[in-house]
C-alpha atoms as a PDB file:
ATOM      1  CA  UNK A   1     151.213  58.862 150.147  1.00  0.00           C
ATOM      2  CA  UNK A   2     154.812  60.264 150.641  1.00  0.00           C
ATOM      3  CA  UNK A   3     156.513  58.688 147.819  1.00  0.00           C
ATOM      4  CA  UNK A   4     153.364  59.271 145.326  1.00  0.00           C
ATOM      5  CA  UNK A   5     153.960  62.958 146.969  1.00  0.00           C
ATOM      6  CA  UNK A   6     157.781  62.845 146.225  1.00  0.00           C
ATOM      7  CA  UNK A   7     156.988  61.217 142.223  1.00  0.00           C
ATOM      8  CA  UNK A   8     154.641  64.157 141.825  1.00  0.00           C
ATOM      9  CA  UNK A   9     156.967  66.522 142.570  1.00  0.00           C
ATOM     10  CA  UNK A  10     160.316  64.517 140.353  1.00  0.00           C
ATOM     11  CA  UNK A  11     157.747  64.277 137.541  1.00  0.00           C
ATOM     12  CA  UNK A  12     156.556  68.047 137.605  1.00  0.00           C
ATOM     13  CA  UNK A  13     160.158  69.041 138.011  1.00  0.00           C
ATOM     14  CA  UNK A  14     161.747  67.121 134.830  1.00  0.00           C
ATOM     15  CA  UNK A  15     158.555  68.417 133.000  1.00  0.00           C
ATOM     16  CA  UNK A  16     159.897  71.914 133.847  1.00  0.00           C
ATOM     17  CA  UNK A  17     163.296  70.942 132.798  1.00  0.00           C
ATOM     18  CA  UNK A  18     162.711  69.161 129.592  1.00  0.00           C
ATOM     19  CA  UNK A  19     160.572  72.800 129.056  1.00  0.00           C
ATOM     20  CA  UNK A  20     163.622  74.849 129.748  1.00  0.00           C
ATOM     21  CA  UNK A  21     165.681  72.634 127.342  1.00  0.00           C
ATOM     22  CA  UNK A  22     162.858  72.817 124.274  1.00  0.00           C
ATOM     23  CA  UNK A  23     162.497  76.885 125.081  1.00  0.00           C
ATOM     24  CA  UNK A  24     166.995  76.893 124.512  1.00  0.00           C
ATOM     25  CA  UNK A  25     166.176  75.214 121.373  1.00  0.00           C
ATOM     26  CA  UNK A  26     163.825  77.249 119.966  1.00  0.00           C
ATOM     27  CA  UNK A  27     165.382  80.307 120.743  1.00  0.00           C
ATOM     28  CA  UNK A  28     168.575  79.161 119.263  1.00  0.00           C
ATOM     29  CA  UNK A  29     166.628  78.044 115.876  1.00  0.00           C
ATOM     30  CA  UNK A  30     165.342  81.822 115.700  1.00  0.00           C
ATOM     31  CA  UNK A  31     169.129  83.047 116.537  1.00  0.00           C
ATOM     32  CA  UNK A  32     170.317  81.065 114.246  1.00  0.00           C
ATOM     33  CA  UNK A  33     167.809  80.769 111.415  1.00  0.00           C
ATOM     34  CA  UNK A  34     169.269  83.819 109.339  1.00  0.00           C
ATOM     35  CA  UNK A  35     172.974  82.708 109.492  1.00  0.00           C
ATOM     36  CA  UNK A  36     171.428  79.018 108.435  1.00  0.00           C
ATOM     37  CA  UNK A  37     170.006  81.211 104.977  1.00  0.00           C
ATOM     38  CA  UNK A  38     173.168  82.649 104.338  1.00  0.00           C
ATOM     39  CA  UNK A  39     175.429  79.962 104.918  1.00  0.00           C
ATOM     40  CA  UNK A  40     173.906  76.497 104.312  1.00  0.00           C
ATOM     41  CA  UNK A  41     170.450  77.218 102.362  1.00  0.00           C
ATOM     42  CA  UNK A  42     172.400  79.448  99.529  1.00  0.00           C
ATOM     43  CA  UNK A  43     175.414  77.033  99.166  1.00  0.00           C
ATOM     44  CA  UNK A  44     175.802  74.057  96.930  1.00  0.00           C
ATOM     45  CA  UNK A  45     174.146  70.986  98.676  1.00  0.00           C
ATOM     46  CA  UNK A  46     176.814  68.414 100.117  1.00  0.00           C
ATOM     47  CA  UNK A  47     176.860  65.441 102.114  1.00  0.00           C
ATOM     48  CA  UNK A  48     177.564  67.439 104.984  1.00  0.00           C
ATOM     49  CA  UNK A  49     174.353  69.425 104.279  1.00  0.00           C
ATOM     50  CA  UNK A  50     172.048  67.000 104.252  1.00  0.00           C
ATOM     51  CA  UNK A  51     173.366  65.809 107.220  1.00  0.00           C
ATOM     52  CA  UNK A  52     173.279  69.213 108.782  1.00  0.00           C
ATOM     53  CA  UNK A  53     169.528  69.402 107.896  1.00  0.00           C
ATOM     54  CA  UNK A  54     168.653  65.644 109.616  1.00  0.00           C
ATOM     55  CA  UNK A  55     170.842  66.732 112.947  1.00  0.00           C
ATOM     56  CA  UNK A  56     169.277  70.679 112.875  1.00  0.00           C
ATOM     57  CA  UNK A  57     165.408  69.026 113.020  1.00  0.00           C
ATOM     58  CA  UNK A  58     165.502  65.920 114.088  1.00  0.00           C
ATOM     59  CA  UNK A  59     166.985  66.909 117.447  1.00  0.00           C
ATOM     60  CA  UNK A  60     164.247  69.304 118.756  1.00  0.00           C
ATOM     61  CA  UNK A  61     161.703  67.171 117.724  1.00  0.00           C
ATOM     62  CA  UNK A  62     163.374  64.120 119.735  1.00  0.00           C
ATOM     63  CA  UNK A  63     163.183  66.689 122.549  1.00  0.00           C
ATOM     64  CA  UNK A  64     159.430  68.057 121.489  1.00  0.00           C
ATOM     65  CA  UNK A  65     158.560  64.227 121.783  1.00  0.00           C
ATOM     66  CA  UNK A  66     160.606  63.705 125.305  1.00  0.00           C
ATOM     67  CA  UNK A  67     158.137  67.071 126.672  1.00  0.00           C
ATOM     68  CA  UNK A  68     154.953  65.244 125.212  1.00  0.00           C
ATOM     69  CA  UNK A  69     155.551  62.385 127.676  1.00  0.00           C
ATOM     70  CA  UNK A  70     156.113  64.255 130.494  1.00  0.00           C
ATOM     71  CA  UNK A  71     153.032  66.495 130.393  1.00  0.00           C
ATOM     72  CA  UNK A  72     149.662  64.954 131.934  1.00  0.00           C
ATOM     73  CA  UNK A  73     148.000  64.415 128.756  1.00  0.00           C
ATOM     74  CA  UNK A  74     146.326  61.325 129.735  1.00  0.00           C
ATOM     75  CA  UNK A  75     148.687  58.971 127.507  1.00  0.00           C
ATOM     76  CA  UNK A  76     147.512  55.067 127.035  1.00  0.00           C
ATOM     77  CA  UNK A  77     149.964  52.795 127.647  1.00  0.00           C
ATOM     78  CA  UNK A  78     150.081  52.162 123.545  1.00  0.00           C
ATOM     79  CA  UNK A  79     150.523  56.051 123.388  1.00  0.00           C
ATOM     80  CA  UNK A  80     153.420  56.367 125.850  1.00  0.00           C
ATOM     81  CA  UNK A  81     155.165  53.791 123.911  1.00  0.00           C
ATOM     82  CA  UNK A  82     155.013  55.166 120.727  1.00  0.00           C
ATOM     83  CA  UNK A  83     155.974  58.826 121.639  1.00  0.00           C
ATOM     84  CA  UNK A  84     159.168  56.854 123.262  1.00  0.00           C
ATOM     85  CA  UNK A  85     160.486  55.200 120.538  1.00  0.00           C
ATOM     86  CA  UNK A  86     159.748  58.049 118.458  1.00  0.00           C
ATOM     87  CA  UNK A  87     161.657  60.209 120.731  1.00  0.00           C
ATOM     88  CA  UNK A  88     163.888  57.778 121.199  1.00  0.00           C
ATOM     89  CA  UNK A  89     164.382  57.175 117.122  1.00  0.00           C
ATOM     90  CA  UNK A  90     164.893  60.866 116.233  1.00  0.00           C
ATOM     91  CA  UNK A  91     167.258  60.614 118.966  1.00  0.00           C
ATOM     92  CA  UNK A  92     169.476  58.453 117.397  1.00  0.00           C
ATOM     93  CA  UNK A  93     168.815  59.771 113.907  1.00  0.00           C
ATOM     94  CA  UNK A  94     170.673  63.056 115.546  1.00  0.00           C
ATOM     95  CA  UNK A  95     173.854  61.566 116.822  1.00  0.00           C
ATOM     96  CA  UNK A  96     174.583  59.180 113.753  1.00  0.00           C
ATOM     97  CA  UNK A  97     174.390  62.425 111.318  1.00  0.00           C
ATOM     98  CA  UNK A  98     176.775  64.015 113.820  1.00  0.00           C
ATOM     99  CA  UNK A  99     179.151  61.253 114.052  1.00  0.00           C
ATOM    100  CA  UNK A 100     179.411  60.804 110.617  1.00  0.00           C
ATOM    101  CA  UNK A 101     179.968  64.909 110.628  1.00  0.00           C
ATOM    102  CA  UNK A 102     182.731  63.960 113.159  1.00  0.00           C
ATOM    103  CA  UNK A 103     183.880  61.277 111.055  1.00  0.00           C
ATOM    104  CA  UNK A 104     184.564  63.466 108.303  1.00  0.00           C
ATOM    105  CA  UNK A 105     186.326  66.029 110.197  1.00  0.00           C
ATOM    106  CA  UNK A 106     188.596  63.843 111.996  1.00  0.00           C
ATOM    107  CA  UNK A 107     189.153  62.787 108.494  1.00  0.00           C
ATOM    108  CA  UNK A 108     190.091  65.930 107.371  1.00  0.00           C
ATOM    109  CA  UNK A 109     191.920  67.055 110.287  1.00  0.00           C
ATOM    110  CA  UNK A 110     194.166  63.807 109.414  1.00  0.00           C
ATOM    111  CA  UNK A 111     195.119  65.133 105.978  1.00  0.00           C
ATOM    112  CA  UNK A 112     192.429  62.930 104.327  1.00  0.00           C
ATOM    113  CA  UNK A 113     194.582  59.839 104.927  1.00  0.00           C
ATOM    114  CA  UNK A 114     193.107  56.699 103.295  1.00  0.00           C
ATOM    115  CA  UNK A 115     193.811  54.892 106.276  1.00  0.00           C
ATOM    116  CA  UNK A 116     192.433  56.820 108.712  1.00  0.00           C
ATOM    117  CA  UNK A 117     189.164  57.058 106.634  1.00  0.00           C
ATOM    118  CA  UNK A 118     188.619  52.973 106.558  1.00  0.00           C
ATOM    119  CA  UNK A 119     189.802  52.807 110.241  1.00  0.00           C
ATOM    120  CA  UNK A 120     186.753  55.300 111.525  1.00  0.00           C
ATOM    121  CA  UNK A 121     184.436  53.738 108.640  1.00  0.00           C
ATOM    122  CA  UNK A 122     184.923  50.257 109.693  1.00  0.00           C
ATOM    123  CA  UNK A 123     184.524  51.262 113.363  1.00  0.00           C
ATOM    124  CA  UNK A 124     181.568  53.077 112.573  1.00  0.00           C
ATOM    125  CA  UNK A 125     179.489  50.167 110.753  1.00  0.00           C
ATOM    126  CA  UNK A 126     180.910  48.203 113.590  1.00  0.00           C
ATOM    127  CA  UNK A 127     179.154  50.613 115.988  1.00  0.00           C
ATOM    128  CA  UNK A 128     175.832  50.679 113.806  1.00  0.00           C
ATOM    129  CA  UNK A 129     175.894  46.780 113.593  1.00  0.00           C
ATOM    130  CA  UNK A 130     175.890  46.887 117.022  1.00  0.00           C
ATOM    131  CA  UNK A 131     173.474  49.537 117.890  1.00  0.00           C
ATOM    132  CA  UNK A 132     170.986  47.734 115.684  1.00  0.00           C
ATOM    133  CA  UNK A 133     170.832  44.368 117.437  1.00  0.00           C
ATOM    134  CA  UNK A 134     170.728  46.268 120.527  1.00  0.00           C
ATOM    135  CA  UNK A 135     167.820  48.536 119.274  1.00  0.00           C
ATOM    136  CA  UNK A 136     165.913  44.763 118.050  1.00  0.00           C
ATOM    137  CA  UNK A 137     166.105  43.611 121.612  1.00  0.00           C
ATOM    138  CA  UNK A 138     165.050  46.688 123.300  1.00  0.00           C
ATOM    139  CA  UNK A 139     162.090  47.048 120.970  1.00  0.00           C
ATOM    140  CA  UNK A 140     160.960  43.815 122.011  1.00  0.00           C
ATOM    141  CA  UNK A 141     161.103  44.244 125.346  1.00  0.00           C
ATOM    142  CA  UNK A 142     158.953  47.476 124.686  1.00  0.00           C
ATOM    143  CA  UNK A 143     156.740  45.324 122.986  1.00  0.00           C
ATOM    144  CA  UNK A 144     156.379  43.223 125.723  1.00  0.00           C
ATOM    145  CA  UNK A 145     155.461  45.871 128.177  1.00  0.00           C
ATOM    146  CA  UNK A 146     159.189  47.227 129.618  1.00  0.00           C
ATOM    147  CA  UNK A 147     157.901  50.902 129.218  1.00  0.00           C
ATOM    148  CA  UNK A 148     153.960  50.722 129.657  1.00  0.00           C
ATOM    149  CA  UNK A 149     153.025  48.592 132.171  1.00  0.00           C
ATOM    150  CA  UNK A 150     153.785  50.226 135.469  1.00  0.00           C
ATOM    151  CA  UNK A 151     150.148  51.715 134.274  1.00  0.00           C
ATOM    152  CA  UNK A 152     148.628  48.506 135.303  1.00  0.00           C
ATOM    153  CA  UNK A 153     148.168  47.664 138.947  1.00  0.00           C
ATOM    154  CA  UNK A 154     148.144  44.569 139.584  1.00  0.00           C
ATOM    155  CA  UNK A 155     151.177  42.874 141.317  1.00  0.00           C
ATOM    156  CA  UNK A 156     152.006  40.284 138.381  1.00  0.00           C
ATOM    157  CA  UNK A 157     151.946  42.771 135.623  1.00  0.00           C
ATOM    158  CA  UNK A 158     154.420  44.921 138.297  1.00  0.00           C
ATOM    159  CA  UNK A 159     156.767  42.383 138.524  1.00  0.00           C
ATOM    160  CA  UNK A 160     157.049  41.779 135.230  1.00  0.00           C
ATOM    161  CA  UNK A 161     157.525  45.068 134.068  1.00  0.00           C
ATOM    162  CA  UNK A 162     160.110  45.740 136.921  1.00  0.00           C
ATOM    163  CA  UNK A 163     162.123  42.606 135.335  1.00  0.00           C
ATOM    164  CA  UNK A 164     161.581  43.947 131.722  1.00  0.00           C
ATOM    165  CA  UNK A 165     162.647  47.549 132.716  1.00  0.00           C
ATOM    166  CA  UNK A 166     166.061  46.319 134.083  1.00  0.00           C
ATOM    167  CA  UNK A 167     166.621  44.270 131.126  1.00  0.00           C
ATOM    168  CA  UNK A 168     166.293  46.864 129.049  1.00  0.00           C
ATOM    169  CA  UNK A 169     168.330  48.790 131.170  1.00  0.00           C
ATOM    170  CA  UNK A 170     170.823  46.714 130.450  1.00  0.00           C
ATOM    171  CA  UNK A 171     170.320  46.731 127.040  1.00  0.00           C
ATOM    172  CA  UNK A 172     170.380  50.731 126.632  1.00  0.00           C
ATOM    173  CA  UNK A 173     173.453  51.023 128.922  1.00  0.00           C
ATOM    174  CA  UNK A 174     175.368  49.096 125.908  1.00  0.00           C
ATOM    175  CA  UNK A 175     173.826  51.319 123.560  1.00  0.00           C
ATOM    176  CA  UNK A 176     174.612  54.597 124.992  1.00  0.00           C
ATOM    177  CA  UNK A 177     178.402  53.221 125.688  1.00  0.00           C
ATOM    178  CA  UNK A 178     179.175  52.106 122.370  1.00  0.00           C
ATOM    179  CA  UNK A 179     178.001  55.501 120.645  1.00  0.00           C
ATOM    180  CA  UNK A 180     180.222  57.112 123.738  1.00  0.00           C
ATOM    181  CA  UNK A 181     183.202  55.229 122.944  1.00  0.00           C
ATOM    182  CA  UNK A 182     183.100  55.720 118.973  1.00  0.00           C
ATOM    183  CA  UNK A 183     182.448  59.149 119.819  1.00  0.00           C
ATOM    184  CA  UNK A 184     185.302  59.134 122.070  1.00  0.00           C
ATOM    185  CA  UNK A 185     187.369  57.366 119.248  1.00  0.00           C
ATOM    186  CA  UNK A 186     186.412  60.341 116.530  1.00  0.00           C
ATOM    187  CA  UNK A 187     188.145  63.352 119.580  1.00  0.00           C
ATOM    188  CA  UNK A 188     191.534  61.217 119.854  1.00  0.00           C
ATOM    189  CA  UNK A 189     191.883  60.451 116.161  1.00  0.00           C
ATOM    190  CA  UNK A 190     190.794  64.301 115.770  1.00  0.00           C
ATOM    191  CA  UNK A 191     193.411  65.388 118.319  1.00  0.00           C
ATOM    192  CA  UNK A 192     195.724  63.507 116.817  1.00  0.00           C
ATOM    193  CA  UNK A 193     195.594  65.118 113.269  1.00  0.00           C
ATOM    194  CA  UNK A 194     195.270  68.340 115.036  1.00  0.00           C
ATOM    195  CA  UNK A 195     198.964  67.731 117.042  1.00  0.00           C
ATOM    196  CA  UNK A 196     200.375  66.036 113.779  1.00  0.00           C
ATOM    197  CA  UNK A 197     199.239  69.251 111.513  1.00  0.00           C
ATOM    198  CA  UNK A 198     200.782  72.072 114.366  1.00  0.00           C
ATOM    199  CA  UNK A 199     203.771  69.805 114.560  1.00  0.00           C
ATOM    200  CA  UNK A 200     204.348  69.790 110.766  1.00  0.00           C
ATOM    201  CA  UNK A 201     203.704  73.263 109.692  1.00  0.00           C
ATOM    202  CA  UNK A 202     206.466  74.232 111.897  1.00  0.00           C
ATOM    203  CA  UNK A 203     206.496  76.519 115.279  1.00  0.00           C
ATOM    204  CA  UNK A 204     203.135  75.010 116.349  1.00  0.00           C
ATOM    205  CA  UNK A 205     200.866  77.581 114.412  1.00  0.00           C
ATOM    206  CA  UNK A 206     197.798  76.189 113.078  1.00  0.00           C
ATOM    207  CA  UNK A 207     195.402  77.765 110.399  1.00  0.00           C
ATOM    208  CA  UNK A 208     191.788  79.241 111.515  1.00  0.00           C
ATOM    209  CA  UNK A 209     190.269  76.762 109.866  1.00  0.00           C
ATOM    210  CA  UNK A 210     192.349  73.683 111.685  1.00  0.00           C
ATOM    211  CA  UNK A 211     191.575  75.704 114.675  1.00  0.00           C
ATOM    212  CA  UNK A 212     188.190  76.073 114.113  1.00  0.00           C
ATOM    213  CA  UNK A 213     187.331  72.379 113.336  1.00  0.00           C
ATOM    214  CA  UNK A 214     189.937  70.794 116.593  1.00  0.00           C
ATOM    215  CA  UNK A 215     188.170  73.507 119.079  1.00  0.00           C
ATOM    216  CA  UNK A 216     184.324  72.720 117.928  1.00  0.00           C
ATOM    217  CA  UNK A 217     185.074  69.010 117.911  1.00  0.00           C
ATOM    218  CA  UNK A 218     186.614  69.406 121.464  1.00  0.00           C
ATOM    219  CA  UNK A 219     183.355  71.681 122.328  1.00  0.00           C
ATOM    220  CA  UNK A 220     180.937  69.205 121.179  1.00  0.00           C
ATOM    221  CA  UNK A 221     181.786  65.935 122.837  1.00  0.00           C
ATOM    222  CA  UNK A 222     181.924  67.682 126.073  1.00  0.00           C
ATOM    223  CA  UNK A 223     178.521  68.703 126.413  1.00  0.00           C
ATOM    224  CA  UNK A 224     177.722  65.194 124.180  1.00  0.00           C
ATOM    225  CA  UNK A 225     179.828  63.119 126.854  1.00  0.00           C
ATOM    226  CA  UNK A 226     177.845  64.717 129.502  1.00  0.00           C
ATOM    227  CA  UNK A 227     174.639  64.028 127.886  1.00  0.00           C
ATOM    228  CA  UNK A 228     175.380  60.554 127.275  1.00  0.00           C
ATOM    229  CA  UNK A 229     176.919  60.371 130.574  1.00  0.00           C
ATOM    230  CA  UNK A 230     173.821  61.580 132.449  1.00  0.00           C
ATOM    231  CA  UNK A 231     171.943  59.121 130.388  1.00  0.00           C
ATOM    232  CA  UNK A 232     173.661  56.185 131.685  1.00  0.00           C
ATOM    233  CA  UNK A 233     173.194  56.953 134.862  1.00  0.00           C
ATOM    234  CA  UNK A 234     169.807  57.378 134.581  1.00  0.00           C
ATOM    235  CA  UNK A 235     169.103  54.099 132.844  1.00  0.00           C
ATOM    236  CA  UNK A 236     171.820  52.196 135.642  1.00  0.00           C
ATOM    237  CA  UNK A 237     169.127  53.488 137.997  1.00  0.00           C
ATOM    238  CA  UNK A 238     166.104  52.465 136.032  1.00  0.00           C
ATOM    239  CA  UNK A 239     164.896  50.723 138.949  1.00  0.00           C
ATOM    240  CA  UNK A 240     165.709  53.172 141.914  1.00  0.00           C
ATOM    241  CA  UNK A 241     162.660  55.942 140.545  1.00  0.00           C
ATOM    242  CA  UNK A 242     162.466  59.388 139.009  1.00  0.00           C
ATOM    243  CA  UNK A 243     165.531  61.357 140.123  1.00  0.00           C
ATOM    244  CA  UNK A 244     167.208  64.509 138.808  1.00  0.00           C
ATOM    245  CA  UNK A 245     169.267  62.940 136.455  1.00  0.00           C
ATOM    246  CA  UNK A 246     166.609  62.771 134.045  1.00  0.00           C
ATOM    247  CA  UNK A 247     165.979  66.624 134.308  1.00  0.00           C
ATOM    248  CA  UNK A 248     169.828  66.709 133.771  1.00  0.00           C
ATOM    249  CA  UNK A 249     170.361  64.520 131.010  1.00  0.00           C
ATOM    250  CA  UNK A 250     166.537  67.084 129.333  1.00  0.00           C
ATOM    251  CA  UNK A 251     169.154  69.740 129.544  1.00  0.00           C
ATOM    252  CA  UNK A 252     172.772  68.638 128.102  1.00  0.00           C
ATOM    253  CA  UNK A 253     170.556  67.121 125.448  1.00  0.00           C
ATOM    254  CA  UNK A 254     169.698  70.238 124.417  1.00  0.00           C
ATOM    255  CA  UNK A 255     172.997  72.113 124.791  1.00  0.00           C
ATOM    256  CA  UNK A 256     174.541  69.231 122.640  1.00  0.00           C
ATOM    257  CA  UNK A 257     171.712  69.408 120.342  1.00  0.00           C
ATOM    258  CA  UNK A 258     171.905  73.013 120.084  1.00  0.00           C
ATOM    259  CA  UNK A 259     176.195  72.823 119.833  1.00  0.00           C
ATOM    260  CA  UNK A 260     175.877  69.812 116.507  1.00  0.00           C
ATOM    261  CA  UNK A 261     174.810  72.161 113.963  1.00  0.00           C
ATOM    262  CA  UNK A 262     176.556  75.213 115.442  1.00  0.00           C
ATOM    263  CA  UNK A 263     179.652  73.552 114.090  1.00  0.00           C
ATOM    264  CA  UNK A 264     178.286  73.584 110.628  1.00  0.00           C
ATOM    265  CA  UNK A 265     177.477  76.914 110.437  1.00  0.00           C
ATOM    266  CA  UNK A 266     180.618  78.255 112.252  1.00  0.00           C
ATOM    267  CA  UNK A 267     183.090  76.419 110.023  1.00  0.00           C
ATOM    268  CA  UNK A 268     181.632  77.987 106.981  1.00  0.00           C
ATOM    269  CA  UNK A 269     181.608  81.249 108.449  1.00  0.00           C
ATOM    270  CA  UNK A 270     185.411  80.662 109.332  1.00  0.00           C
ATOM    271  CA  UNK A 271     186.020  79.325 105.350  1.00  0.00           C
ATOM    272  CA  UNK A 272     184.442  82.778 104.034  1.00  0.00           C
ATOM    273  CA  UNK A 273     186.573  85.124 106.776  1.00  0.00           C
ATOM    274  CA  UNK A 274     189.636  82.897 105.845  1.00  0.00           C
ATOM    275  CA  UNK A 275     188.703  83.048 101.740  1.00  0.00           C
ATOM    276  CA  UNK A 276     188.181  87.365 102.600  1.00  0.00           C
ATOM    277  CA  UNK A 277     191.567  87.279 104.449  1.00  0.00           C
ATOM    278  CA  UNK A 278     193.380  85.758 102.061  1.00  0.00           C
ATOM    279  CA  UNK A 279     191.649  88.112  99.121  1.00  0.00           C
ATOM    280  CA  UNK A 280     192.903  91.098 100.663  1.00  0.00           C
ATOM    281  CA  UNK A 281     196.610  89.611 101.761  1.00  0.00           C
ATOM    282  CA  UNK A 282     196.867  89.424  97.562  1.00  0.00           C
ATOM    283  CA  UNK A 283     195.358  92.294  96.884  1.00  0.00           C
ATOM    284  CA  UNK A 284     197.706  94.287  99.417  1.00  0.00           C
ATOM    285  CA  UNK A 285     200.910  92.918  97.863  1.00  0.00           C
ATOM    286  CA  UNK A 286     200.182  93.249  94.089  1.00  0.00           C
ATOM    287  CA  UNK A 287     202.024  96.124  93.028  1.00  0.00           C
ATOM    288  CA  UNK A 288     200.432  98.600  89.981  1.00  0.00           C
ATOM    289  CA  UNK A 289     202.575 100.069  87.331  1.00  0.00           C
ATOM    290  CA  UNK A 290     201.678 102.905  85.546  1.00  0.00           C
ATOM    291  CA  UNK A 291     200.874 102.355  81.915  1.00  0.00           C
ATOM    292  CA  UNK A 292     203.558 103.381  79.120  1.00  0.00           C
ATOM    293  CA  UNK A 293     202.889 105.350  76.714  1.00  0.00           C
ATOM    294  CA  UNK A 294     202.361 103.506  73.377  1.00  0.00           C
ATOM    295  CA  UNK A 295     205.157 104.842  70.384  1.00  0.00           C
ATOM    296  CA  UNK A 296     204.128 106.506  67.458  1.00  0.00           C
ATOM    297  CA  UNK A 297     204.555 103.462  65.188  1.00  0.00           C
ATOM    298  CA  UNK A 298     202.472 101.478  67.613  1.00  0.00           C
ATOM    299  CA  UNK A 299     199.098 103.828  67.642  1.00  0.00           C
ATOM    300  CA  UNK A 300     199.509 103.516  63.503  1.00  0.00           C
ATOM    301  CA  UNK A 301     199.664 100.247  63.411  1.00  0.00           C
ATOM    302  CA  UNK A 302     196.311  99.846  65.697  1.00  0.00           C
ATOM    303  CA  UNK A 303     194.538 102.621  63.736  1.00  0.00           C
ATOM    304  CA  UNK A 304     195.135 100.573  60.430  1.00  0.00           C
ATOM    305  CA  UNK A 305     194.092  97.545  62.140  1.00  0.00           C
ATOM    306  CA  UNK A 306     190.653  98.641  63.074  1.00  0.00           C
END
């Protein structure tokens, strides 16, 4: 009675947290949702915006779906694993736009080398090859009852799912370190173009813009390396119970899901106070001469003209 006691209470409590983390994103969505008008609704359609639009939805409705399975709504064990994968899908749907948002600015922070572009592209089908075969096996250990079962009670159908769950533990600890470590790979190569720019340009001054795009790439892995972080150590521990980690990992999910398109919007806004700077620097050195007077011979000639 104890430990049903003690589950109770884990359960309830990353139900509040996975709350918290869905109220952050909702709120930020409202903050945000006139700024996200003005600077990615009433601009020409890109790559990156498209993008922007699958990482700006598809996160807090990962995180709607991770709240539906934590509130007592009475799921069947079909139900349960459903809203997982779906969860679990939209998920992933989030971090591959924002990689390949990464990807292109650690591209650009490089100086749009050639080489650097088929380096991360390479890396990143390697990465998606990967992530693929990992999400076929995990699937079909869902489909074999890894996720559901624990609903039935008998001691065979237990045992079972205990050895299914810590298979697929295994098989999600891959997943989550391979998107860590291209992730990882995007920051250095970032870094890199960032030091190589300041280094070039003389007296290590950077541009707003360069500035802008090293300090939200720095900003965003940390709060993604925590999420992903708390994530492995929640699936390591499959097997031990519920434990704060998973309330942990509710809430730096939503801080980095909150942070992807953040960068979007802010790098824009930095490209139009840059473009206004610029403006008036031009505007404050052109110099205006007053306009001399035309000769005689001149106006005569016009007047006959028209």
């Amino acid at each position: 009675m104890k430990s049903f006691i003690a589950e109770r209470f884990d359960a309830q409590y990353i139900c509040y947290a996975t709350m918290a983390s869905v109220a952050a994103i909702m709120y930020d969505q409202t903050l945000n949702f006139s700024q996200e008008i003005d600077f990615v609704w009433n601009h020409r359609w890109t790559i990156v915006t498209a993008l922007y639009f699958v990482a700006r939805y598809c996160g807090p409705v990962s995180q709607f779906a991770m709240l539906s399975a934590t509130l007592p709504l009475n799921w069947t064990a079909a139900g349960y694993k459903y809203i997982i994968i779906a969860g679990e899908a939209l998920s992933f749907m989030f971090i591959v736009a924002m990689q390949v948002i990464l990807l292109l600015r650690a591209h650009a922070l490089c100086s749009r080398s050639r080489r650097i572009l088929v380096v991360l592209s390479v890396s990143f089908v390697c990465e998606m090859i990967v992530i693929v075969v990992v999400v076929v096996k995990s699937l079909d250990l869902v489909a074999k009852g890894g996720l559901a079962t624990f609903m039935d009670p008998t001691d065979r159908v237990q045992r079972a799912a205990n050895a299914n769950s810590y298979t697929l533990g295994r098989w999600l600890t891959v997943y989550r370190a391979i998107q860590l470590a291209f992730d990882i790979l995007l920051l250095v190569v970032a870094l890199f173009g960032s030091v190589k720019h300041a280094s070039e340009v003389g007296g290590w001054s950077v541009s707003p813009l360069v500035k802008a795009l090293a300090k939200d790439q720095i900003a965003y892995f940390v709060w993604y390396a925590v999420w992903q972080g708390t994530s492995l150590l929640t699936i390591i521990g499959v097997n031990v119970g519920i434990s704060a980690l998973d309330a942990l990992n509710a809430l730096f999910g939503a801080f980095a899901i909150i942070a992807g398109p953040r960068m979007v919007i802010s790098l824009r806004v930095q490209e139009l106070k840059t473009r206004e700077g610029t403006l008036q620097t031009l505007l404050s050195t052109m110099q205006f001469y007053p306009r001399e007077p035309m000769h005689t011979s001149s106006r005569h000639a016009v007047d006959s003209d028209a």
